[in-house]
Each structure stands twice: as structure tokens, then as C-alpha cells.
N, C-alpha and C. Protein backbone atom coordinates (compact mmCIF):
# COMPACT_ATOMS: atom_id res chain seq x y z
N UNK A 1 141.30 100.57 79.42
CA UNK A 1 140.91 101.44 80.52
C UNK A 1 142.16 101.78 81.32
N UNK A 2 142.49 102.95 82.14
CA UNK A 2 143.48 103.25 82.36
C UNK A 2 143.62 103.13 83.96
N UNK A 3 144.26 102.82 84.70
CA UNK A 3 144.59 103.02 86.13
C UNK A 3 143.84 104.15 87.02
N UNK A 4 144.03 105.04 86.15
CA UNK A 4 143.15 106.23 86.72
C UNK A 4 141.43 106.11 86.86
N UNK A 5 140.93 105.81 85.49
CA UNK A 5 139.49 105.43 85.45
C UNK A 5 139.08 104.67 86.01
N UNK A 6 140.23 103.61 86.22
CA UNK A 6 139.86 102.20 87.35
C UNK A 6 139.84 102.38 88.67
N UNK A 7 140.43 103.62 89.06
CA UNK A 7 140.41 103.93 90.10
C UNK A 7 138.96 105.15 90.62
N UNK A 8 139.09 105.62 89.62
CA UNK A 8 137.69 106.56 90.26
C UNK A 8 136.19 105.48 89.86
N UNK A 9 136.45 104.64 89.02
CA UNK A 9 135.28 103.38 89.13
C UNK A 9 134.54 102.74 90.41
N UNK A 10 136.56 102.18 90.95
CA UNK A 10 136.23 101.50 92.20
C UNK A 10 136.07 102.67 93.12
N UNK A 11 136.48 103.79 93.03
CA UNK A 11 136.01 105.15 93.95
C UNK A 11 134.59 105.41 94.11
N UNK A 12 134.00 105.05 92.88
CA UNK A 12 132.49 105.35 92.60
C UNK A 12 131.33 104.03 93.72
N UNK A 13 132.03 103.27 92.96
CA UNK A 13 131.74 101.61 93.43
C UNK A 13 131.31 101.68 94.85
N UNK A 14 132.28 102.46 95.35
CA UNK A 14 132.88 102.38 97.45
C UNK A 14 131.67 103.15 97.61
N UNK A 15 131.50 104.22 97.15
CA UNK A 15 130.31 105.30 97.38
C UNK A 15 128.92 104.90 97.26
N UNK A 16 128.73 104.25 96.60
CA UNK A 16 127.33 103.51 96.12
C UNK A 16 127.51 102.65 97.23
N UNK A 17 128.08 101.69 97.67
CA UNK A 17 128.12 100.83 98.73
C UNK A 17 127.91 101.63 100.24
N UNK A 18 128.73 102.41 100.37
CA UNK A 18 128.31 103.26 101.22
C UNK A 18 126.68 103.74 101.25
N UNK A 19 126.45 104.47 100.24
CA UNK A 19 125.19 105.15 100.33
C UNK A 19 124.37 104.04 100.49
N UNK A 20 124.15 102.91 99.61
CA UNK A 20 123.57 101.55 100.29
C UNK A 20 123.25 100.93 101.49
N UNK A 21 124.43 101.03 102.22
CA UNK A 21 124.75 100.86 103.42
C UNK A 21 123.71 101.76 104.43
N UNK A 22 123.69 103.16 104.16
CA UNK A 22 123.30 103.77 104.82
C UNK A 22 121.44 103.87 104.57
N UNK A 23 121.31 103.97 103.19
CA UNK A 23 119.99 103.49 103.08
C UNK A 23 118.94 102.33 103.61
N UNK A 24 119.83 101.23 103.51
CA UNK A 24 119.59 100.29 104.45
C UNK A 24 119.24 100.38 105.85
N UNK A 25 120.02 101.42 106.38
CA UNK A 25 119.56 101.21 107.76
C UNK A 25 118.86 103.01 108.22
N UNK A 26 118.06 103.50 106.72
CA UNK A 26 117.15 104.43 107.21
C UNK A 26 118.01 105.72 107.17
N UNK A 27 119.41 105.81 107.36
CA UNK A 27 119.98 106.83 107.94
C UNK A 27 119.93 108.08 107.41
N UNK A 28 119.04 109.20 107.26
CA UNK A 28 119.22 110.43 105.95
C UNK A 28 120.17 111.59 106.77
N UNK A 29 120.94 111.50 107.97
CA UNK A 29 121.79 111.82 108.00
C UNK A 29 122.93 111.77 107.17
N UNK A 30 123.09 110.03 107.25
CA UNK A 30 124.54 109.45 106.69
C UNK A 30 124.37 110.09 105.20
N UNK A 31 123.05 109.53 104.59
CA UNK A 31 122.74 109.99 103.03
C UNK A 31 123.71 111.21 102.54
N UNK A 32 123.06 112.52 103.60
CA UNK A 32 123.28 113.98 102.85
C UNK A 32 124.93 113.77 103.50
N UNK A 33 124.94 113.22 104.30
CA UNK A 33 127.04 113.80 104.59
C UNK A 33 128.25 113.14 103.39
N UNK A 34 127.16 111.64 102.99
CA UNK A 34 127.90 110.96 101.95
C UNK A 34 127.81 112.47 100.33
N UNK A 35 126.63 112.74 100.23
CA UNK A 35 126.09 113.18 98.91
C UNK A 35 127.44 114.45 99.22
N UNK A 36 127.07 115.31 100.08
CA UNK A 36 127.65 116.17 100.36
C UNK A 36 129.30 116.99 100.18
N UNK A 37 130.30 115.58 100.92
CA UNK A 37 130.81 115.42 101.05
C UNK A 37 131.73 114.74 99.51
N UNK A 38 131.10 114.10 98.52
CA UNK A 38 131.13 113.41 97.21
C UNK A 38 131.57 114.44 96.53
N UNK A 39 133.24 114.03 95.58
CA UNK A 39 133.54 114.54 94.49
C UNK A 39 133.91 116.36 94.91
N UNK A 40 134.48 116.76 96.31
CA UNK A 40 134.56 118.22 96.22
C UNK A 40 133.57 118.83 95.95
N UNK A 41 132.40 118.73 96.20
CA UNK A 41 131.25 119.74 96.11
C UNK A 41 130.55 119.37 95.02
N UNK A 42 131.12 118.50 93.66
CA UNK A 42 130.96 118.94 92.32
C UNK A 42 129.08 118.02 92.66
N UNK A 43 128.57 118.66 91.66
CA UNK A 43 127.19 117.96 91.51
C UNK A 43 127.22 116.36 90.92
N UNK A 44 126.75 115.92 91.63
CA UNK A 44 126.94 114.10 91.28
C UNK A 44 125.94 113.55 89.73
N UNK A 45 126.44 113.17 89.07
CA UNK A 45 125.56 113.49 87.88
C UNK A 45 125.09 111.88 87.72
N UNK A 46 123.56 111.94 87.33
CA UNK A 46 122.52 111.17 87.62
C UNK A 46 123.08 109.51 86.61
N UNK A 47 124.24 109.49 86.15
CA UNK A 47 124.63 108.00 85.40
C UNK A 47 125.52 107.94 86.76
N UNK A 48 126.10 108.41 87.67
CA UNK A 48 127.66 107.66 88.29
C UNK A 48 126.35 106.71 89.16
N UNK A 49 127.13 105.10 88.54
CA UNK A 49 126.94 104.00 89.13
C UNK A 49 128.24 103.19 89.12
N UNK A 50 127.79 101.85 89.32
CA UNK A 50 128.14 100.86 89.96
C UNK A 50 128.18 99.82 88.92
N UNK A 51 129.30 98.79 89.03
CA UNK A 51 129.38 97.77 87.98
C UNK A 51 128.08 97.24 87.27
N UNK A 52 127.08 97.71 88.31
CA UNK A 52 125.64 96.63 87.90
C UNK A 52 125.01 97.90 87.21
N UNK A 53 125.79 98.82 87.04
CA UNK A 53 124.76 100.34 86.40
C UNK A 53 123.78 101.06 87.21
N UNK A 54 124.01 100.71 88.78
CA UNK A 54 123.04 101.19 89.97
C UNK A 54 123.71 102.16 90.25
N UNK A 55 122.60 103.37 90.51
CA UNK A 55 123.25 104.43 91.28
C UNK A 55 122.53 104.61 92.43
N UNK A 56 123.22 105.52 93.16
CA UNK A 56 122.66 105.78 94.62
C UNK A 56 121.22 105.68 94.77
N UNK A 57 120.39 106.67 93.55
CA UNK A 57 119.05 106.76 93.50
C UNK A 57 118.34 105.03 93.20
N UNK A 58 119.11 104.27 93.04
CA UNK A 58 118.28 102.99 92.59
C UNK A 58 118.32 102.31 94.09
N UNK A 59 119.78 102.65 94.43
CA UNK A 59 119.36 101.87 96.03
C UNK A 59 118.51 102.78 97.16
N UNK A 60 118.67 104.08 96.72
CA UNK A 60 117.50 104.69 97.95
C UNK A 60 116.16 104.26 97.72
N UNK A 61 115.55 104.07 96.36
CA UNK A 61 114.87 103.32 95.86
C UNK A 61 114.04 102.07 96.54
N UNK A 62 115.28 101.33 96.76
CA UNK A 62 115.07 99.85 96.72
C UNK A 62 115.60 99.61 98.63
N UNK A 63 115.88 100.37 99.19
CA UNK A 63 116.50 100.11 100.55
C UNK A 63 116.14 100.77 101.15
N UNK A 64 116.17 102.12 100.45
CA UNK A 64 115.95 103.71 101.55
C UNK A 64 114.49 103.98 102.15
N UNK A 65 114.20 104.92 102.78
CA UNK A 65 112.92 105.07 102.75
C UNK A 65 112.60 106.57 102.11
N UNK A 66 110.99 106.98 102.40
CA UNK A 66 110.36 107.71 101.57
C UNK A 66 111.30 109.44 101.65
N UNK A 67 112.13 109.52 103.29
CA UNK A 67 112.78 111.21 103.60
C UNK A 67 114.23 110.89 102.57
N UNK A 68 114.48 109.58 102.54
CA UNK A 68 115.96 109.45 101.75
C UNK A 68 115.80 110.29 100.27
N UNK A 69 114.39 108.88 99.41
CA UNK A 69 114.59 109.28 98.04
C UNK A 69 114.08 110.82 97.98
N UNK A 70 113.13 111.49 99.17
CA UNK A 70 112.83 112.66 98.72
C UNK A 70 114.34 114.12 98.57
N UNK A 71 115.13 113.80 99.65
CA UNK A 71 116.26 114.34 99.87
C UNK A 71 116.97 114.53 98.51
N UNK A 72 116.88 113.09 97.89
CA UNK A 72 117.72 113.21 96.91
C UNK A 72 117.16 113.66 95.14
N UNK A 73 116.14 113.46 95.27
CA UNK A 73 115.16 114.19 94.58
C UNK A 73 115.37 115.94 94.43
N UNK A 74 115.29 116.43 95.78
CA UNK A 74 115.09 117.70 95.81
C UNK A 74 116.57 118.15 96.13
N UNK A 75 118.11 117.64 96.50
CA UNK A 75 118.90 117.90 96.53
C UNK A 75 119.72 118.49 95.56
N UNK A 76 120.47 120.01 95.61
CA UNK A 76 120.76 120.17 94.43
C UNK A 76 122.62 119.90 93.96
N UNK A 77 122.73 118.99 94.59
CA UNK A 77 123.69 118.02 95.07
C UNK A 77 124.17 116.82 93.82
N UNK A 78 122.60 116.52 93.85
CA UNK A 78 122.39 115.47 92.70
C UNK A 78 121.44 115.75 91.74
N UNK A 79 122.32 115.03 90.86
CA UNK A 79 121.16 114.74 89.67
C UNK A 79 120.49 113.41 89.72
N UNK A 80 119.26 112.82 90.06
CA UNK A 80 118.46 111.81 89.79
C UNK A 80 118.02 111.80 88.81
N UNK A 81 118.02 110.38 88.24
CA UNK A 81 116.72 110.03 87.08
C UNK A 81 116.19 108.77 87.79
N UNK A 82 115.08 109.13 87.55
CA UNK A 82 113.99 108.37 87.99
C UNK A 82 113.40 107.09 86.80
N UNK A 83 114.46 107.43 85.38
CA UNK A 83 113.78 106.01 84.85
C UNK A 83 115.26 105.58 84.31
N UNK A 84 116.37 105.87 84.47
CA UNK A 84 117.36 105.48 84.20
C UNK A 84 117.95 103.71 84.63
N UNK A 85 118.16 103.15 83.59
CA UNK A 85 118.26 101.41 83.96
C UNK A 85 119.23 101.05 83.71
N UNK A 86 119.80 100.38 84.42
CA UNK A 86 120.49 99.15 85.16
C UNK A 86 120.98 98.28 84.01
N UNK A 87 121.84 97.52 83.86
CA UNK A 87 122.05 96.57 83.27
C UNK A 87 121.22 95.98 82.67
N UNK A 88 120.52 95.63 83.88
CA UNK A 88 119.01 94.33 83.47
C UNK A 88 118.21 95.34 83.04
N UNK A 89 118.31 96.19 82.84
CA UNK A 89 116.60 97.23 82.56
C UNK A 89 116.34 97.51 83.52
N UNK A 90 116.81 97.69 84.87
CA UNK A 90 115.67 98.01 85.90
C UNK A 90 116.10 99.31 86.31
N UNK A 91 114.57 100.34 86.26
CA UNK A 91 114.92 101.36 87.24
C UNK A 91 115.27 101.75 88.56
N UNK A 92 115.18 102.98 88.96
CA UNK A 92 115.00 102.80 90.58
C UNK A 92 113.22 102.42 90.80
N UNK A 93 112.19 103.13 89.49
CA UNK A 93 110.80 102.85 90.05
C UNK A 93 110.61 101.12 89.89
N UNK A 94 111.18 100.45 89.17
CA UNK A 94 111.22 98.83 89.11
C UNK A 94 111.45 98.34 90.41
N UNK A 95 112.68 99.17 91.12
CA UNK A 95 113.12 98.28 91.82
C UNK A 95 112.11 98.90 93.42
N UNK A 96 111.85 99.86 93.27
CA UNK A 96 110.84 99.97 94.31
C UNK A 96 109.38 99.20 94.60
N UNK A 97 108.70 98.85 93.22
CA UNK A 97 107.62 98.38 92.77
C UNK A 97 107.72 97.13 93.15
N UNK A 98 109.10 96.04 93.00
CA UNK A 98 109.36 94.95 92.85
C UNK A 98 109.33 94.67 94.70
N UNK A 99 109.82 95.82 95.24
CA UNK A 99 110.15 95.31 96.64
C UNK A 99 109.22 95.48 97.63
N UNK A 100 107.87 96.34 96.52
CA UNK A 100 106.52 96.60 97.48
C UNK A 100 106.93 97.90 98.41
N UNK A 101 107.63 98.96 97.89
CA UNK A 101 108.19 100.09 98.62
C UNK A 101 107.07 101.48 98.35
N UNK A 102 105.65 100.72 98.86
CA UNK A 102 104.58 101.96 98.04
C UNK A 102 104.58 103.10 98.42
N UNK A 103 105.21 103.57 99.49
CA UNK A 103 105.81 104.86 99.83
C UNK A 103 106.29 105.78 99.42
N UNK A 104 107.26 105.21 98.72
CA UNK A 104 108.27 105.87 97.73
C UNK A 104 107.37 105.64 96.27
N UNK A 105 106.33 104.75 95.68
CA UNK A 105 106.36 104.55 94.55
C UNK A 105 105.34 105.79 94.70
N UNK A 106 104.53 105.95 95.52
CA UNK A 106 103.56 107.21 95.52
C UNK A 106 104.19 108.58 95.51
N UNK A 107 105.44 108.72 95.63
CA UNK A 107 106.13 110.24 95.79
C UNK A 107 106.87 110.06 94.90
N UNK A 108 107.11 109.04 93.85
CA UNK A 108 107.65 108.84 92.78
C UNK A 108 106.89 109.61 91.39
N UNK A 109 105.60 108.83 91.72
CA UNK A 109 104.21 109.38 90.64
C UNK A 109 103.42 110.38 91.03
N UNK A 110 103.44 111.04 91.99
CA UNK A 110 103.10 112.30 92.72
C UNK A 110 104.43 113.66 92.71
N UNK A 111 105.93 113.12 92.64
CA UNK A 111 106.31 114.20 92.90
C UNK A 111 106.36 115.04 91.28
N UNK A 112 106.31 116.39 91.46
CA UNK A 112 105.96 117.44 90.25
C UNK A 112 107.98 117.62 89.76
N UNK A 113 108.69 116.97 91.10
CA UNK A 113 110.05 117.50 90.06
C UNK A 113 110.67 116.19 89.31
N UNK A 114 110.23 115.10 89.21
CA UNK A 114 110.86 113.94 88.07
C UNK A 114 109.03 113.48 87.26
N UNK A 115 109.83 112.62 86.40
CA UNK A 115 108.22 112.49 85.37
C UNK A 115 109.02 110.75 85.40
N UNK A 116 108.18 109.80 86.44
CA UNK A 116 108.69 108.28 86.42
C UNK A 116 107.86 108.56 84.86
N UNK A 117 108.37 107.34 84.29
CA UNK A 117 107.83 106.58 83.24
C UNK A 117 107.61 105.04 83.81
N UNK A 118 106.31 104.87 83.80
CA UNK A 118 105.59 103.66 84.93
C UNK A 118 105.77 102.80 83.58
N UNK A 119 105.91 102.89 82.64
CA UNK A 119 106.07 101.33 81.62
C UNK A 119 107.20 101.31 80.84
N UNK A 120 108.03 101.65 81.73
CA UNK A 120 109.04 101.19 80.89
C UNK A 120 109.72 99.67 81.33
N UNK A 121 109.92 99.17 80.14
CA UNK A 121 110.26 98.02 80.30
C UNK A 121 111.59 97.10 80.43
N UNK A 122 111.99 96.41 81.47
CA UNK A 122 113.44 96.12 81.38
C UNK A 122 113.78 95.19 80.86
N UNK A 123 114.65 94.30 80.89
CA UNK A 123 115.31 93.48 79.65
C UNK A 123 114.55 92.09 79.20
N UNK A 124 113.75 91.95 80.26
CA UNK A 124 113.09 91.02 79.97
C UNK A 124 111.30 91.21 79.46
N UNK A 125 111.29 92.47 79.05
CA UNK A 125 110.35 92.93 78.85
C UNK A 125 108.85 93.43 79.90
N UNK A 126 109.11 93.39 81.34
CA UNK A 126 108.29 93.58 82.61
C UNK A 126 108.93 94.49 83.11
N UNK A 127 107.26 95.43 83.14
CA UNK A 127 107.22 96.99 83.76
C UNK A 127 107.22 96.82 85.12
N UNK A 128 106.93 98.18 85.85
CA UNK A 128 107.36 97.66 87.29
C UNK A 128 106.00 97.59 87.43
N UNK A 129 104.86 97.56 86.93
CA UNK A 129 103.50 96.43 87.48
C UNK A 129 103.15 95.07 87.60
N UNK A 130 104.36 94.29 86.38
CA UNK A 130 104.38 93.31 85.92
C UNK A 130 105.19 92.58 87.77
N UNK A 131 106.43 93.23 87.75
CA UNK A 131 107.63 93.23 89.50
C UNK A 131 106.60 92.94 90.19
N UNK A 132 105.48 94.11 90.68
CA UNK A 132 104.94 94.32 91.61
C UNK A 132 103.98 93.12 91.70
N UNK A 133 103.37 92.44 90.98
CA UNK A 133 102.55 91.05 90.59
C UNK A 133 103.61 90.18 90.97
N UNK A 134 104.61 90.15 90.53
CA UNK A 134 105.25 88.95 90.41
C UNK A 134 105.85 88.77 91.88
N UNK A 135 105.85 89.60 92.54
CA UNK A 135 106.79 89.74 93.61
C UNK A 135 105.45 89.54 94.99
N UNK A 136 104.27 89.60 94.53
CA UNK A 136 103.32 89.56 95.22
C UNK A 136 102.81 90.78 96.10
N UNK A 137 103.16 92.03 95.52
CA UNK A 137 102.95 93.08 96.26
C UNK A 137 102.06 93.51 96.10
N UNK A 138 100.89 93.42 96.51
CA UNK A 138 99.39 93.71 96.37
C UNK A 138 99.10 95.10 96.55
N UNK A 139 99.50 95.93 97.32
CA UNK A 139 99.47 97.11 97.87
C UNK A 139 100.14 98.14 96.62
N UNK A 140 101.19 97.53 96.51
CA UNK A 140 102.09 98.27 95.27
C UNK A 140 101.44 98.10 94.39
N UNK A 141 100.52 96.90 93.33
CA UNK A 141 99.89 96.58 92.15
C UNK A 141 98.52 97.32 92.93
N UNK A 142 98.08 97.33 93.62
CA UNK A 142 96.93 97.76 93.33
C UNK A 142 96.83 99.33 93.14
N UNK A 143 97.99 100.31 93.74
CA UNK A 143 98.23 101.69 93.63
C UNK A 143 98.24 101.74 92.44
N UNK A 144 99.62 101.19 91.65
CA UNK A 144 99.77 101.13 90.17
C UNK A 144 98.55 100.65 89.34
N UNK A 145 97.75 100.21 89.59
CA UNK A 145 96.20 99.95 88.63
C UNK A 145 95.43 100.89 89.37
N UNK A 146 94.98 101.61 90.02
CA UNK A 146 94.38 102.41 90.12
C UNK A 146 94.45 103.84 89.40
N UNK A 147 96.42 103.96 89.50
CA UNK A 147 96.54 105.32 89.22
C UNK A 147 95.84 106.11 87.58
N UNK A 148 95.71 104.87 87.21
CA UNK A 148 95.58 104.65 85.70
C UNK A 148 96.65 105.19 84.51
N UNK A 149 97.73 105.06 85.47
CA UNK A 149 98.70 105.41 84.48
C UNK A 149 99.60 104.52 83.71
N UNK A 150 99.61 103.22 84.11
CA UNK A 150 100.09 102.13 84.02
C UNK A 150 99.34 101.06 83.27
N UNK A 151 99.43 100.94 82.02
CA UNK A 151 99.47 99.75 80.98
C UNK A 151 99.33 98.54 81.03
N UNK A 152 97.89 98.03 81.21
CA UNK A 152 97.72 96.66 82.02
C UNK A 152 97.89 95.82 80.82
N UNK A 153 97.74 96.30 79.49
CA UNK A 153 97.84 95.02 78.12
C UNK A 153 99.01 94.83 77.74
N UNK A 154 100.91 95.50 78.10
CA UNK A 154 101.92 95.09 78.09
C UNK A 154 102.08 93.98 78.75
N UNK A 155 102.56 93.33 77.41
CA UNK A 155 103.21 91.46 77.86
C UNK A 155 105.01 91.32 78.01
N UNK A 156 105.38 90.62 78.94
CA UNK A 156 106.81 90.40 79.17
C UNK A 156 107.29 90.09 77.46
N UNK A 157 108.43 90.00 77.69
CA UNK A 157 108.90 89.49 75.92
C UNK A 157 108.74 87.87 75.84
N UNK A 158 108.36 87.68 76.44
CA UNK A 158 107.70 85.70 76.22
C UNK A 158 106.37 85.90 76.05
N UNK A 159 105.83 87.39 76.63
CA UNK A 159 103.99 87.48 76.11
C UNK A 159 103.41 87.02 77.37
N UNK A 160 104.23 86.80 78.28
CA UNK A 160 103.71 86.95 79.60
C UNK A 160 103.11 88.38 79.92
N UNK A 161 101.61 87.82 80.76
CA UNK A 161 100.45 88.61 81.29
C UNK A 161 100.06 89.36 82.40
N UNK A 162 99.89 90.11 83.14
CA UNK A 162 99.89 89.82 84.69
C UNK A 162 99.54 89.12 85.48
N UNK A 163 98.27 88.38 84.92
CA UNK A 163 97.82 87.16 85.65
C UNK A 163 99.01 85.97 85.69
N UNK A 164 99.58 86.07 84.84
CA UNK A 164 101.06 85.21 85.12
C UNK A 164 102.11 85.76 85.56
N UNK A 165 101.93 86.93 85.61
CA UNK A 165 103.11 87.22 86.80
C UNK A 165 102.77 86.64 88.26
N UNK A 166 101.17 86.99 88.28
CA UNK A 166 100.65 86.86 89.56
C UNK A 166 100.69 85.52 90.39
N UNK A 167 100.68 84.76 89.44
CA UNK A 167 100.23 83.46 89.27
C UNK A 167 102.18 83.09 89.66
N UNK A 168 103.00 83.54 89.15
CA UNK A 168 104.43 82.79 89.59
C UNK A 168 104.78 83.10 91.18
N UNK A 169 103.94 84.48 91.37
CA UNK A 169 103.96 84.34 92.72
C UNK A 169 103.93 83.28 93.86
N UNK A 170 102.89 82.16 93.48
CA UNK A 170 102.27 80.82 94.17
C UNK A 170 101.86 81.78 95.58
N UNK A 171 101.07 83.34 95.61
CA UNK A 171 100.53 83.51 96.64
C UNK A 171 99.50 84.36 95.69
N UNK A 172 97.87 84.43 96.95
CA UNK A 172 96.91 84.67 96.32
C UNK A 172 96.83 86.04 96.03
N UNK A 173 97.52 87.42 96.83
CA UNK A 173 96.92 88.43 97.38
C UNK A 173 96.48 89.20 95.78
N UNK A 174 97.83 89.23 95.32
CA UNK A 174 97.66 89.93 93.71
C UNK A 174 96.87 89.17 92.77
N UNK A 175 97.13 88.33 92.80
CA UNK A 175 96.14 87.18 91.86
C UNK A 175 94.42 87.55 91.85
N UNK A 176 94.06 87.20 93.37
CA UNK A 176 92.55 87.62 94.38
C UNK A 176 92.33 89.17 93.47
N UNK A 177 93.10 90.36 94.00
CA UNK A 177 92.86 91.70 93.19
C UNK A 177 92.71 91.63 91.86
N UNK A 178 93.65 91.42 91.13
CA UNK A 178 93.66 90.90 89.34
C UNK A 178 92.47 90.57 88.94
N UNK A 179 92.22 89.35 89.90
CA UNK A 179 90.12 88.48 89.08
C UNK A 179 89.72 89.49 89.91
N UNK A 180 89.08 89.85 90.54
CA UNK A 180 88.70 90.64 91.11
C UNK A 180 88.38 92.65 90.52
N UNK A 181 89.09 92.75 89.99
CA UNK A 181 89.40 93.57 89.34
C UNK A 181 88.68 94.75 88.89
N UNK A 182 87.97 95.59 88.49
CA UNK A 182 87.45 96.22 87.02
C UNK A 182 88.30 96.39 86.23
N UNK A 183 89.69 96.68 86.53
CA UNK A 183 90.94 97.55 85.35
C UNK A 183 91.11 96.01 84.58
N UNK A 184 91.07 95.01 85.15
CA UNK A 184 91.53 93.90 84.15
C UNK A 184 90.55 92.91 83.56
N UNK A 185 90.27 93.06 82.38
CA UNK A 185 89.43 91.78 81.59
C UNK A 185 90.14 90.21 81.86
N UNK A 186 89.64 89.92 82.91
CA UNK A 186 90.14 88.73 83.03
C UNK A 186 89.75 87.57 82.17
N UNK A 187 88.61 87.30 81.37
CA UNK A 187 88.42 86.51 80.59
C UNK A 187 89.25 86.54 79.01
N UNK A 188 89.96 87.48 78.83
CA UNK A 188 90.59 88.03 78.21
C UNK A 188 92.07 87.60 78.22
N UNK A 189 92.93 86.94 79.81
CA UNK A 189 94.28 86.84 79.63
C UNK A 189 93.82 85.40 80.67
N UNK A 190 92.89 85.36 80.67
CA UNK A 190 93.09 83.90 81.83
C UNK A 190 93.62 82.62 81.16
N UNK A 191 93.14 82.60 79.88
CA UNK A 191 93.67 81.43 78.86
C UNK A 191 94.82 81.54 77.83
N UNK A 192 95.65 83.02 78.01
CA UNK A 192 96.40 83.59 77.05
C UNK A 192 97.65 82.56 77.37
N UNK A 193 98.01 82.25 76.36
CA UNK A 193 99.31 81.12 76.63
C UNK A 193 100.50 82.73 75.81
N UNK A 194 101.38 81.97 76.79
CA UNK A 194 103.23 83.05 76.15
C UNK A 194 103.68 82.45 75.05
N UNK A 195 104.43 82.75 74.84
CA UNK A 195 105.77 81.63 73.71
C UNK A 195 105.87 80.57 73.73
N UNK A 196 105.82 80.18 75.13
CA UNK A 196 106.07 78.37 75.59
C UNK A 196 104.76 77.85 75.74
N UNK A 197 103.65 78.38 75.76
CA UNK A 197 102.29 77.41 75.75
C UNK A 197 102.04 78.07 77.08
């Protein structure tokens, strides 16, 4: 790799931290002056990330709120992808799902200009319904099982279930919804053992 590439890397790097930064604390000012201001005008194209393979759109995602990711969505500034992953597999819709960000996950699967792909799966084989269970986000899992767009019989790559996602939670809220359910045959995964028993 050459001095130069290493340098517009860590150039890239600073920017993502920035835009992070600013997502974090709500700001869709800071957002559009960073986007704006990025690369001489040129259009920011939807791979420039970050050592971890995150781009701006994964942390507006996962930090920002619902005026950020829409900005950047409809900005013609940027290019977003909405199922583009991370190192680990994770999207920006993973990482929204995972953090219970149902705001954004509803203008994710509602908006008409990106097409999320709700099952796709990251390295460990868990969609972002599987996150949203595991992470205990009841509000987020229950949007995602309603919408009916989302794949309740995908198992993690150990053949983990949702009731075991739910269940690593050690809280009831997703678990309670899951038995509770119509979308899930619970007699069906309540005894399903993974790889390890």
C-alpha cells in the first residue's frame, strides 16, 4: 500500500469519526456541512469506510437519528447502501435493529428510494431480527414480525433460533412477545437444540 492510499484511508477514517461524532449528538447540521464539504464536491460513494468497513450510513444508522439517515438517503451528495456489511456482516439495518433504533428501522422498510434486505445475514449467521431479540428490543422485533417481511425460520450458523436469541437476552420483554406470538410456532423451536445441544 502506498503512502498516498494510507493517507486518504486515514483521511477517510477522520471523516467517519467525525460524521460519528456528529451523529451521536443528533447534529444534521454538522452531518450535511461534513457530507458537503467531503472530497471537493465529488459524490461520496456508498463503500468509503473505515478500518471496520463502516461507513457514515452505518453510524447514522446506529447513532444518528431518523432527519440524519433520511438526509443521507435522499442526499445527492451520497451514495448509501442500505445492506452493505461490515467486516462482521453487519449492515447499517443490523446495526439499527440491534440498538432498538425503530425509527429509523421503519423509514428504512418504508422508504421507496433503498430496498433494505431484512435477512440478510452477517458472519455469524443472525439477521437483524435475530440482533433485535438478542439485544432485547421488543419494539424493534415486534415491528420486524409484524411487517411480514422478515424470516422467522432462519437459524444463526450454530442453528440458533429466536427464542434463543431471546432467551440470551436474560430479559423477558422479547421472549413474553415470541410465546406469545401468532408469527411464531413456538412448540416448534422451544426444544430445538443448535450444534452444541
Amino acid at each position: 500500500m502506498s503512502n498516498s492510499q494510507l493517507e486518504v484511508d486515514e483521511a477517510v477514517c477522520e471523516w467517519i469519526r467525525q460524521v460519528d461524532g456528529a451523529c451521536r449528538d443528533g447534529n444534521l447540521t454538522e452531518v450535511q456541512d461534513l457530507v458537503e464539504s467531503y472530497a471537493d464536491g465529488a459524490v461520496i460513494p456508498s463503500n468509503t469506510a473505515n478500518e471496520r468497513g463502516e461507513t457514515a450510513f452505518h453510524h447514522a444508522c446506529s447513532h444518528g437519528t431518523k432527519e440524519i439517515v433520511k438526509y443521507l438517503v435522499e442526499s445527492d451528495r451520497i451514495d448509501v447502501d442500505v445492506n452493505l456489511q461490515n467486516k462482521k456482516g453487519h449492515t447499517p439495518f443490523h446495526h439499527a435493529s440491534w440498538l432498538g433504533r425503530k425509527a429509523i428501522v421503519e423509514y428504512l422498510m418504508e422508504s421507496d428510494r433503498i430496498d433494505a434486505d431484512v435477512n440478510i445475514k452477517d458472519d455469524d449467521g443472525q439477521t437483524a431480527l435475530h440482533l433485535a431479540c438478542e439485544h432485547n428490543n421488543a419494539e424493534t422485533a415486534k415491528y420486524l414480525l409484524e411487517s411480514g417481511r422478515v424470516s422467522i425460520t432462519m437459524e444463526g450458523n450454530g442453528g440458533s433460533t429466536l427464542i434463543y436469541h431471546a432467551c440470551q437476552s436474560r430479559r423477558p420483554d422479547v421472549l413474553e412477545y415470541l410465546v406469545q406470538s401468532s408469527h411464531i410456532n413456538v412448540d416448534a423451536y422451544i426444544n430445538k437444540q443448535d450444534k452444541e445441544g
